[in-house]
N, C-alpha and C. Protein backbone atom coordinates (compact mmCIF):
# COMPACT_ATOMS: atom_id res chain seq x y z
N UNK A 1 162.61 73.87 94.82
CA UNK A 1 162.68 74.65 96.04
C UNK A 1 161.47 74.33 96.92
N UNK A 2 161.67 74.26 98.70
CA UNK A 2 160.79 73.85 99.20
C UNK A 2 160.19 75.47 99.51
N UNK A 3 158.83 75.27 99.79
CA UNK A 3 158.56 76.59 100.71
C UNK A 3 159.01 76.55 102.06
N UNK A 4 159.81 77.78 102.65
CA UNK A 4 160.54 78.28 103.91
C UNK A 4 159.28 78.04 104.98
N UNK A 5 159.69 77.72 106.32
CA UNK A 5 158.46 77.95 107.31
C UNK A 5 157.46 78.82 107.06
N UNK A 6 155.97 78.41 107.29
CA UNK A 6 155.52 80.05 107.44
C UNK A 6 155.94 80.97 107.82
N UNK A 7 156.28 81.90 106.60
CA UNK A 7 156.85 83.51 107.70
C UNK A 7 155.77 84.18 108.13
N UNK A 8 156.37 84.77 109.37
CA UNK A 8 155.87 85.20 109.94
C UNK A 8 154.60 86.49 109.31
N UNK A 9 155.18 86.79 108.34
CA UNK A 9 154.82 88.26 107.27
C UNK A 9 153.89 87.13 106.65
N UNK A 10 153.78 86.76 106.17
CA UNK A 10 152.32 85.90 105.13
C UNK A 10 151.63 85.33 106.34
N UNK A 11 152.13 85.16 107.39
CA UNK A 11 151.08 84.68 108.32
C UNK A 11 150.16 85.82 108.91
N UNK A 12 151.14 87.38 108.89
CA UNK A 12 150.31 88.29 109.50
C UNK A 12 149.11 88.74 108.09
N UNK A 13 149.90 88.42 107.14
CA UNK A 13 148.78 89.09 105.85
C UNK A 13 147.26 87.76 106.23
N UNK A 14 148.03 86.71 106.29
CA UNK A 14 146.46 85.90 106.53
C UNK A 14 145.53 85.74 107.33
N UNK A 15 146.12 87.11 108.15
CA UNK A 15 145.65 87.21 109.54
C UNK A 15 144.52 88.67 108.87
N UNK A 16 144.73 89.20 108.44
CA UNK A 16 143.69 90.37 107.72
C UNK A 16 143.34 89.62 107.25
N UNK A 17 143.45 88.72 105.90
CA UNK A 17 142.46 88.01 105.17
C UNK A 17 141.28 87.49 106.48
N UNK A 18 141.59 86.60 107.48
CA UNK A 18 141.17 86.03 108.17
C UNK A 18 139.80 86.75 108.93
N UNK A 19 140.57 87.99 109.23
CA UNK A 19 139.71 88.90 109.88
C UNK A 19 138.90 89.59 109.37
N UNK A 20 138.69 89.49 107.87
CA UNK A 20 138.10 89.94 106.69
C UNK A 20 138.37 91.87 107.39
N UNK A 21 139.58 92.20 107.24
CA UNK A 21 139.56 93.76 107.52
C UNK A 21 139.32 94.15 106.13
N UNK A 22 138.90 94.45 105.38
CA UNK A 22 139.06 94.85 104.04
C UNK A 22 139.41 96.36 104.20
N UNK A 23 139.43 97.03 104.90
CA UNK A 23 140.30 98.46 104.89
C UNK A 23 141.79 98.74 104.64
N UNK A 24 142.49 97.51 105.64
CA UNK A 24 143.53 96.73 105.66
C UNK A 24 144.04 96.45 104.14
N UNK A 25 143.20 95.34 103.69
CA UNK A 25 143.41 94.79 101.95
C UNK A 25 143.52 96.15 100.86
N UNK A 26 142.26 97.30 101.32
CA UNK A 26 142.40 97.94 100.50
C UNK A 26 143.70 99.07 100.20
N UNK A 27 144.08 99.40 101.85
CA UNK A 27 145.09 100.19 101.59
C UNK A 27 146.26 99.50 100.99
N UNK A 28 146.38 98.20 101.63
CA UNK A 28 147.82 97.20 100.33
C UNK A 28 147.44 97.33 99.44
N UNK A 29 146.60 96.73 98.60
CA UNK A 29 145.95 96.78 96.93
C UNK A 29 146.80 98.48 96.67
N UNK A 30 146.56 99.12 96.89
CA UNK A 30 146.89 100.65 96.82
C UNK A 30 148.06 100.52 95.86
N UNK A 31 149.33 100.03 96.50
CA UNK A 31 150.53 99.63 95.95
C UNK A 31 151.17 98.52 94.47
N UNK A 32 150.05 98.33 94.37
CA UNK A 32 149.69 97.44 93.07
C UNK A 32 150.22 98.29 91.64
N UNK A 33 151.26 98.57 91.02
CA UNK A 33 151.91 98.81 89.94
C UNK A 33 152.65 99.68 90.49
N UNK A 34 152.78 100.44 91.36
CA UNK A 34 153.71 101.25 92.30
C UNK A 34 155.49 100.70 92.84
N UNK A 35 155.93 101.72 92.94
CA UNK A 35 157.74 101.21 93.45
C UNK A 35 157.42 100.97 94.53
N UNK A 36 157.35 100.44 95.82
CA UNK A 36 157.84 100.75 97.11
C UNK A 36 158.42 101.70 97.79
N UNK A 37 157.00 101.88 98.54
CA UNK A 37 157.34 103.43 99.31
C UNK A 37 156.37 104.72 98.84
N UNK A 38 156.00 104.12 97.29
CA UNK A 38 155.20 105.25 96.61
C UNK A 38 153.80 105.07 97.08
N UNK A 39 153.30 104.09 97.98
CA UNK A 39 151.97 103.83 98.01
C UNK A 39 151.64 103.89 100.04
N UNK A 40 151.98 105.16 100.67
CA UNK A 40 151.95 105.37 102.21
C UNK A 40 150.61 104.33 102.69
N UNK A 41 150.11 104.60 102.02
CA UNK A 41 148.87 104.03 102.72
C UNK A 41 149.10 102.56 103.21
N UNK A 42 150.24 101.89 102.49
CA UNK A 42 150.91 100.33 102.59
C UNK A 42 151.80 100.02 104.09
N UNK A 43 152.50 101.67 104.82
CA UNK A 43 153.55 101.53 105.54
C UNK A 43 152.92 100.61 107.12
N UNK A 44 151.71 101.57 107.56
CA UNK A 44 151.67 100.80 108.61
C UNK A 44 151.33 99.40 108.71
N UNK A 45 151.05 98.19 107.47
CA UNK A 45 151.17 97.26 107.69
C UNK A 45 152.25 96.15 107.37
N UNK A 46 153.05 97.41 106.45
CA UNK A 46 154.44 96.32 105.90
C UNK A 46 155.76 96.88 106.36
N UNK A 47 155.62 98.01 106.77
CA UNK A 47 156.93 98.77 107.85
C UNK A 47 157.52 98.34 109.00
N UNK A 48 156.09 97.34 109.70
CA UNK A 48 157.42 97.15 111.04
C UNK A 48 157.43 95.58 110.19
N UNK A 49 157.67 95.11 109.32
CA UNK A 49 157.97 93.51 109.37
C UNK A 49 159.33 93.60 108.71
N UNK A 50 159.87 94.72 107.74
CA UNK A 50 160.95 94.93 107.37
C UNK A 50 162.21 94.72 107.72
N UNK A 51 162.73 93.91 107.59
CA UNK A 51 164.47 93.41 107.94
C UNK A 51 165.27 94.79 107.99
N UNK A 52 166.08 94.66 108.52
CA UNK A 52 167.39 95.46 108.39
C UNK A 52 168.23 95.25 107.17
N UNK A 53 167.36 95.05 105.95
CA UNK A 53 168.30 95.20 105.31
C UNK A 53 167.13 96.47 103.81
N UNK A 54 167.71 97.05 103.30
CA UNK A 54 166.53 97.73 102.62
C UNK A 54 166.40 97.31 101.12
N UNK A 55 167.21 95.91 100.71
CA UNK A 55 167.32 95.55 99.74
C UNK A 55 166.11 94.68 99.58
N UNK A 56 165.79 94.50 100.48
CA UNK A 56 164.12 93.41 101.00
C UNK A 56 163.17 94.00 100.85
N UNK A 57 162.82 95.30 101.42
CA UNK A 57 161.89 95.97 101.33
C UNK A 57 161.01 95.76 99.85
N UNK A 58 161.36 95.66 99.18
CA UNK A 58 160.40 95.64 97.31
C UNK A 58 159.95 94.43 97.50
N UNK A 59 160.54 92.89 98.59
CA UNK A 59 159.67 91.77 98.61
C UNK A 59 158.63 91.76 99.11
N UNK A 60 158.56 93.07 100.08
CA UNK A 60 157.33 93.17 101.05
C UNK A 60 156.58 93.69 100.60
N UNK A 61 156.73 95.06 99.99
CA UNK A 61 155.65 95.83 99.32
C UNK A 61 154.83 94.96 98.91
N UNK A 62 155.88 94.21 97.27
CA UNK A 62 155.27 93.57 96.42
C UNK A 62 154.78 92.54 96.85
N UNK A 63 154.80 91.33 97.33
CA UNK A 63 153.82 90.37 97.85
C UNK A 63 152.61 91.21 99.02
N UNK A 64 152.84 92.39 99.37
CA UNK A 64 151.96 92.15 100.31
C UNK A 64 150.67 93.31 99.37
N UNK A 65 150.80 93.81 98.55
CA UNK A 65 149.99 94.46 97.20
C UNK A 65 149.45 92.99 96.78
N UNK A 66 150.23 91.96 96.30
CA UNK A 66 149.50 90.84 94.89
C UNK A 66 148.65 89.95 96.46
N UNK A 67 149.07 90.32 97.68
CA UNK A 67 148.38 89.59 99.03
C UNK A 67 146.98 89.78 98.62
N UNK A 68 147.08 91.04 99.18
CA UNK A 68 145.99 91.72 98.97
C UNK A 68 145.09 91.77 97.77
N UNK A 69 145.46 91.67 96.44
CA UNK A 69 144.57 91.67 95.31
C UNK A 69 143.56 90.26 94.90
N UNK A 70 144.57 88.92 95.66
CA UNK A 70 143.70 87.83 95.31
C UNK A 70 144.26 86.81 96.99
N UNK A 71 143.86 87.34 98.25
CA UNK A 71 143.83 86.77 99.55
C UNK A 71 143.46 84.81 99.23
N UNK A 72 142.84 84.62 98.10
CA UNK A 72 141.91 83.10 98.31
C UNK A 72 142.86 82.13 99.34
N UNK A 73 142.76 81.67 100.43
CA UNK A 73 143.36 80.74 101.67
C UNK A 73 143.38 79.05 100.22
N UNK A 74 144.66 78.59 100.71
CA UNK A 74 144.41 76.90 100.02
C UNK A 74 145.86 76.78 99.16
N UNK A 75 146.59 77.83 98.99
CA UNK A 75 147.55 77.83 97.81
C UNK A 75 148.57 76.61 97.95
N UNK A 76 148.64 75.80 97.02
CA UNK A 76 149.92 74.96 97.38
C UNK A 76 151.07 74.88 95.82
N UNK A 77 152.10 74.69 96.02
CA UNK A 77 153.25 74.41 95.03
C UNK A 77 153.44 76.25 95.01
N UNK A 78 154.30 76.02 93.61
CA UNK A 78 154.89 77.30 93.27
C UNK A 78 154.03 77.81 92.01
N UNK A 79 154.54 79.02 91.42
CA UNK A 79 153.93 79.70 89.98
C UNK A 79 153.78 78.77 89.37
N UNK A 80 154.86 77.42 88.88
CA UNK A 80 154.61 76.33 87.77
C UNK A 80 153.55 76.08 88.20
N UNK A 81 153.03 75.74 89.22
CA UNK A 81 152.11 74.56 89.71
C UNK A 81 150.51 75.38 89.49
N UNK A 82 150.98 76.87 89.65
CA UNK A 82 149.27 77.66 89.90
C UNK A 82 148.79 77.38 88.23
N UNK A 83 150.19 77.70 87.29
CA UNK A 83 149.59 78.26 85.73
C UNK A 83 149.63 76.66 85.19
N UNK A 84 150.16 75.14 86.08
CA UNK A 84 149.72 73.98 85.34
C UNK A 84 148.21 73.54 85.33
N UNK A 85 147.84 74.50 86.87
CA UNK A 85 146.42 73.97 87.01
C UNK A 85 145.62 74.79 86.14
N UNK A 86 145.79 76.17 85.49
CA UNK A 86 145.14 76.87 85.01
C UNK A 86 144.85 76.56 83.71
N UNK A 87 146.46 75.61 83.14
CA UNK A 87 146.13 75.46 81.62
C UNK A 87 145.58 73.95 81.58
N UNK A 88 145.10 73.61 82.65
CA UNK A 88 144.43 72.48 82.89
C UNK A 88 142.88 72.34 82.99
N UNK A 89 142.52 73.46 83.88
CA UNK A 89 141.21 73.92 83.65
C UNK A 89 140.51 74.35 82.48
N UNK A 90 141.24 75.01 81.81
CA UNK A 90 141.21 75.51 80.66
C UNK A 90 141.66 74.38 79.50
N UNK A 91 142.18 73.72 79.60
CA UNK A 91 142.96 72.42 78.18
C UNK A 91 143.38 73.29 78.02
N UNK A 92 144.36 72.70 77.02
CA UNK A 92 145.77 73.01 76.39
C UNK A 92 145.27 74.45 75.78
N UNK A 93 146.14 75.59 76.11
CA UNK A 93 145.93 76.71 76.13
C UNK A 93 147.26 77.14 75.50
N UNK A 94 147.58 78.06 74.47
CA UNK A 94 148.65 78.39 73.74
C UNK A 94 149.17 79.69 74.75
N UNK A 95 148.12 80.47 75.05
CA UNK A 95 148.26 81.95 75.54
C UNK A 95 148.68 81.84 77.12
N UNK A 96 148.38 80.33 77.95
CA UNK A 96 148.45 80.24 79.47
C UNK A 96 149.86 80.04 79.32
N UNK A 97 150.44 79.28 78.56
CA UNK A 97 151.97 79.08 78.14
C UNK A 97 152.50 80.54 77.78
N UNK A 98 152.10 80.86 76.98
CA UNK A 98 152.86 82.06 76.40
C UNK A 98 153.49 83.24 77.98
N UNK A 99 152.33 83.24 78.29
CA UNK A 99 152.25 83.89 79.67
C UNK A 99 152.94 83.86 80.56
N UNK A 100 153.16 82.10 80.65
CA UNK A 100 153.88 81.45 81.78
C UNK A 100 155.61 81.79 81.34
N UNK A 101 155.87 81.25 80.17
CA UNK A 101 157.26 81.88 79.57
C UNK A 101 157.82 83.68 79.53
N UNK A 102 157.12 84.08 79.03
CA UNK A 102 157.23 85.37 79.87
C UNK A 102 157.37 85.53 80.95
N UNK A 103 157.07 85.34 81.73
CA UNK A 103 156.98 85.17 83.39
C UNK A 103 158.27 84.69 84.09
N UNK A 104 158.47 83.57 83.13
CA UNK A 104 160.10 83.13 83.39
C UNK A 104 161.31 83.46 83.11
N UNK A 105 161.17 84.12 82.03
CA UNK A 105 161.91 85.22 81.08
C UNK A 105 162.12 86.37 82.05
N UNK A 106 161.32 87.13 82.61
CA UNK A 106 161.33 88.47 83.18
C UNK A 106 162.67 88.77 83.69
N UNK A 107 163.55 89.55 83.94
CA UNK A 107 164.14 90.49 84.30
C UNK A 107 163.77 90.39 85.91
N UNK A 108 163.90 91.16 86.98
CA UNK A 108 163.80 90.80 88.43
C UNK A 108 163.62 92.52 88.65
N UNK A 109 163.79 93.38 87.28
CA UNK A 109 163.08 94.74 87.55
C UNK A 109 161.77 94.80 87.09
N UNK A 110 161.52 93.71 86.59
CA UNK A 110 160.12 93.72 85.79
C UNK A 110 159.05 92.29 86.39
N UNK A 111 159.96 91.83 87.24
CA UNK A 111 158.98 90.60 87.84
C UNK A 111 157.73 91.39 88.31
N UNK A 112 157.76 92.52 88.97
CA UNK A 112 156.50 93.14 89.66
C UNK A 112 155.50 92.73 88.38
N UNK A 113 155.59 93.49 87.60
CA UNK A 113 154.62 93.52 86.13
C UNK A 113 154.00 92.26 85.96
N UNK A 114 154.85 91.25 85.92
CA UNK A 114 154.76 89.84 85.26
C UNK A 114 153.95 89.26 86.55
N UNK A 115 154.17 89.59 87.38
CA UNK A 115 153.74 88.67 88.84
C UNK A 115 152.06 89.23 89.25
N UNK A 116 152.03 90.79 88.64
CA UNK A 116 150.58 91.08 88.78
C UNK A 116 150.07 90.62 87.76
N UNK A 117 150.04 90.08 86.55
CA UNK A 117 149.53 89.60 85.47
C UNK A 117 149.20 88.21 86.09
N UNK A 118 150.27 87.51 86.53
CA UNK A 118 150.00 85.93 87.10
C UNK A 118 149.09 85.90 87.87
N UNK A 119 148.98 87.02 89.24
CA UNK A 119 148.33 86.95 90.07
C UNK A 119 146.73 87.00 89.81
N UNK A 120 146.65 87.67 88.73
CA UNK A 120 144.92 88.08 88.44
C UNK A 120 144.73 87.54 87.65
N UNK A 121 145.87 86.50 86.90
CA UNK A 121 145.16 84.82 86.11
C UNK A 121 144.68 84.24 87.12
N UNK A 122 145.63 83.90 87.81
CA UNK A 122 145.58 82.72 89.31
C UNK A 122 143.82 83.26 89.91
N UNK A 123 143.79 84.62 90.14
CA UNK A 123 142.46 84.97 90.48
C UNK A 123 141.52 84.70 89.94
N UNK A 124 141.55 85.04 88.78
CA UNK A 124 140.45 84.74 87.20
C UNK A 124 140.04 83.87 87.21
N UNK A 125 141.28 82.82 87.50
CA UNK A 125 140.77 81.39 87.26
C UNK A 125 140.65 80.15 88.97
N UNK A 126 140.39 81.55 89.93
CA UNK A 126 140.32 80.71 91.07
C UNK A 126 140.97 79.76 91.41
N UNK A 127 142.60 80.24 91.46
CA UNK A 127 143.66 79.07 91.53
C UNK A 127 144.51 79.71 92.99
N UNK A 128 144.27 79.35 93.78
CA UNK A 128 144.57 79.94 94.86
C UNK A 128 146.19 80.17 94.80
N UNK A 129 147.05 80.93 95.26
CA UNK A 129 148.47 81.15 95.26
C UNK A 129 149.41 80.82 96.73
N UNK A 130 150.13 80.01 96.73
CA UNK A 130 150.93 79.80 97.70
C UNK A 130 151.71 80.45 97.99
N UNK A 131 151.17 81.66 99.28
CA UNK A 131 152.10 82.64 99.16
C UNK A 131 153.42 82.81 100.13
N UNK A 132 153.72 81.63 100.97
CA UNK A 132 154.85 81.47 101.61
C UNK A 132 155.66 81.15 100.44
N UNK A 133 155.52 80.24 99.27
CA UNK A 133 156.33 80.23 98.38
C UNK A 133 156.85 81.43 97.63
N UNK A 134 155.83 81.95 97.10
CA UNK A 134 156.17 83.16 96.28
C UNK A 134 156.72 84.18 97.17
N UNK A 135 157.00 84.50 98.07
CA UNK A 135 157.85 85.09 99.15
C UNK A 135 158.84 84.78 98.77
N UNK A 136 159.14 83.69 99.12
CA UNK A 136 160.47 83.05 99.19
C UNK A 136 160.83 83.08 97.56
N UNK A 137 160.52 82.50 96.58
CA UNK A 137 160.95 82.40 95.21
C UNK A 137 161.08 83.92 94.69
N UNK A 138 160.39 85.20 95.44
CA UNK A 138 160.46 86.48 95.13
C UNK A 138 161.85 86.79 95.33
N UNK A 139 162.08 86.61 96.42
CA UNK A 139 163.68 86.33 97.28
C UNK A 139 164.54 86.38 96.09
N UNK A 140 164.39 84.88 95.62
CA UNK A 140 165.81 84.47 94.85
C UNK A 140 165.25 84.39 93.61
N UNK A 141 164.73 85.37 92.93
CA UNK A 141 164.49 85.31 91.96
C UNK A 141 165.85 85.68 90.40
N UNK A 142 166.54 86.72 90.99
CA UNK A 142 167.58 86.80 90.53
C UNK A 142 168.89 86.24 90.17
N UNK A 143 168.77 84.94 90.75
CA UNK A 143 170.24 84.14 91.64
C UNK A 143 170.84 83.77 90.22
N UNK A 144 171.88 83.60 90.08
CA UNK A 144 172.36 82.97 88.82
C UNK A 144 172.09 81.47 88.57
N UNK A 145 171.80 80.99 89.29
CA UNK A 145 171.69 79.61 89.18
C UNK A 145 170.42 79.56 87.89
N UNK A 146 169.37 80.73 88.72
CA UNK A 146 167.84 80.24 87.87
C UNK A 146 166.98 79.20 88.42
N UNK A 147 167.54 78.93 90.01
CA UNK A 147 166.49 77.58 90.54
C UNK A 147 165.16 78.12 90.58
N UNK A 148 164.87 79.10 90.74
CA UNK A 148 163.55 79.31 90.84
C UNK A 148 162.36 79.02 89.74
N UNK A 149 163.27 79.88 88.55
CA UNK A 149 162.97 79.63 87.35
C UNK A 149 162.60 77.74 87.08
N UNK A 150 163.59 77.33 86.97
CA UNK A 150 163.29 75.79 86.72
C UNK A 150 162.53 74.96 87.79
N UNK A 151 162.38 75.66 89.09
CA UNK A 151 161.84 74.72 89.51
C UNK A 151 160.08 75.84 89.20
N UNK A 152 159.69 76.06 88.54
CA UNK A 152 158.64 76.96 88.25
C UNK A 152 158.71 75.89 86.94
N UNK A 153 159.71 75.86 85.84
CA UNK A 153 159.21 75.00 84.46
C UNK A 153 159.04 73.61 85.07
N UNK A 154 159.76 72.83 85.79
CA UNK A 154 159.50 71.70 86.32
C UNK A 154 158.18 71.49 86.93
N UNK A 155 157.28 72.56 87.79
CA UNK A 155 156.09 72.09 88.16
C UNK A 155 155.24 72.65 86.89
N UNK A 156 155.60 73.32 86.17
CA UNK A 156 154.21 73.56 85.20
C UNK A 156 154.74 72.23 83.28
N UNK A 157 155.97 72.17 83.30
CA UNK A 157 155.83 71.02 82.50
C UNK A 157 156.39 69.58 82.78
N UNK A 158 156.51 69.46 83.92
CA UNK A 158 157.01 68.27 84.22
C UNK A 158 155.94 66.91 84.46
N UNK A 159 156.25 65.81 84.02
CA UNK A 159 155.10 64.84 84.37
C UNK A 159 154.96 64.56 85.85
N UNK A 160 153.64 64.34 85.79
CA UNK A 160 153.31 63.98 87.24
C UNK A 160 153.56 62.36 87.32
N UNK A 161 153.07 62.14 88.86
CA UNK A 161 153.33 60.83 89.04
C UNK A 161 153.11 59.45 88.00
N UNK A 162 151.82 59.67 87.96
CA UNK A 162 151.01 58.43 87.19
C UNK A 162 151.44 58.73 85.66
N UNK A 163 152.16 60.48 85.19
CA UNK A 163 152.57 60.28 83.62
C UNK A 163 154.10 59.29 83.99
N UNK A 164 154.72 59.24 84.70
CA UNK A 164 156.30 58.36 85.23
C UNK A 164 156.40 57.24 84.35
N UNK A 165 156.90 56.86 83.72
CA UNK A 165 157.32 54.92 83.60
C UNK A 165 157.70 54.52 84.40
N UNK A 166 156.85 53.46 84.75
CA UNK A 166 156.89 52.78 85.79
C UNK A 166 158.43 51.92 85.65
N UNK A 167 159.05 51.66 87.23
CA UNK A 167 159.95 51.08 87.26
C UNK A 167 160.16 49.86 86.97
N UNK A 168 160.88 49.00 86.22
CA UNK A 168 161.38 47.76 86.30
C UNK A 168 161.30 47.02 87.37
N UNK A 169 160.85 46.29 87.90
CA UNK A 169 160.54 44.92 88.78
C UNK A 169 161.93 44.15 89.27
């Protein structure tokens, strides 16, 4: 999956990061293990970006809470790509895997849980998060297909370029 244009909504969250409002950050953070809706202090910055549809609303809360908990600007790829660099920094790590499979495993009532756990690895380990992606992969996290899912195992176990066999001549 590619990441969607910048939306407009991760562009306004990087626009507080930017402005270092931290009043801003703190009232999102607020919403951090919370349903949507349970955390007011969240509305006036994620209320007017809300679609007409109210089935969306839990994408906004929730990315704009894990926004707020680890802002670092630089994120590129998807979840595979944050927890390949992490178990990279770290070498071969049994528990960064374990983590990461869970994560893929989750349920789409329980991604919140799993996604604040990722998020404050990704933090821990100063791995910045691409958050036009995770928007979007929040989206379709449910889909039957599972693209999200695989394309999440594809960037965290898939070989990179230079692991490739090289082509035949």
């Amino acid at each position: 999956m590619t990441a969607e244009p910048h939306s407009p909504f991760i562009a306004y969250l990087e626009q507080l990061r930017d402005r270092q409002d931290r009043a801003a950050l703190a009232h999102l953070r607020r919403g951090l293990g919370r349903k949507p809706g349970e955390a007011p202090e969240m509305y006036p910055y994620v209320v007017p970006w809300l679609p007409n549809d109210p089935w969306a609303d839990s994408r906004y809360f929730l990315i704009a809470s894990l926004f707020a908990l680890h802002p670092l600007p630089g994120g590129s790829g998807n979840m595979g790509a944050h927890f390949a660099r992490i178990r990279q920094a770290k070498g071969s790590e049994d528990a960064t895997e374990r983590r990461f499979v869970s994560l893929l495993a989750a349920h789409a009532d329980d991604l919140a849980y799993h996604l604040r756990q990722a998020v404050t690895l990704c933090k821990a380990n100063s791995i910045p998060v691409n958050w036009a992606q995770l928007f979007r992969d929040v989206q379709y996290w449910g889909a039957p297909s599972g693209s999200v899912q695989r394309a999440w195992a594809r960037a965290y176990w898939g070989r990179s370029d230079e692991d490739s066999p090289s082509q035949p001549e």
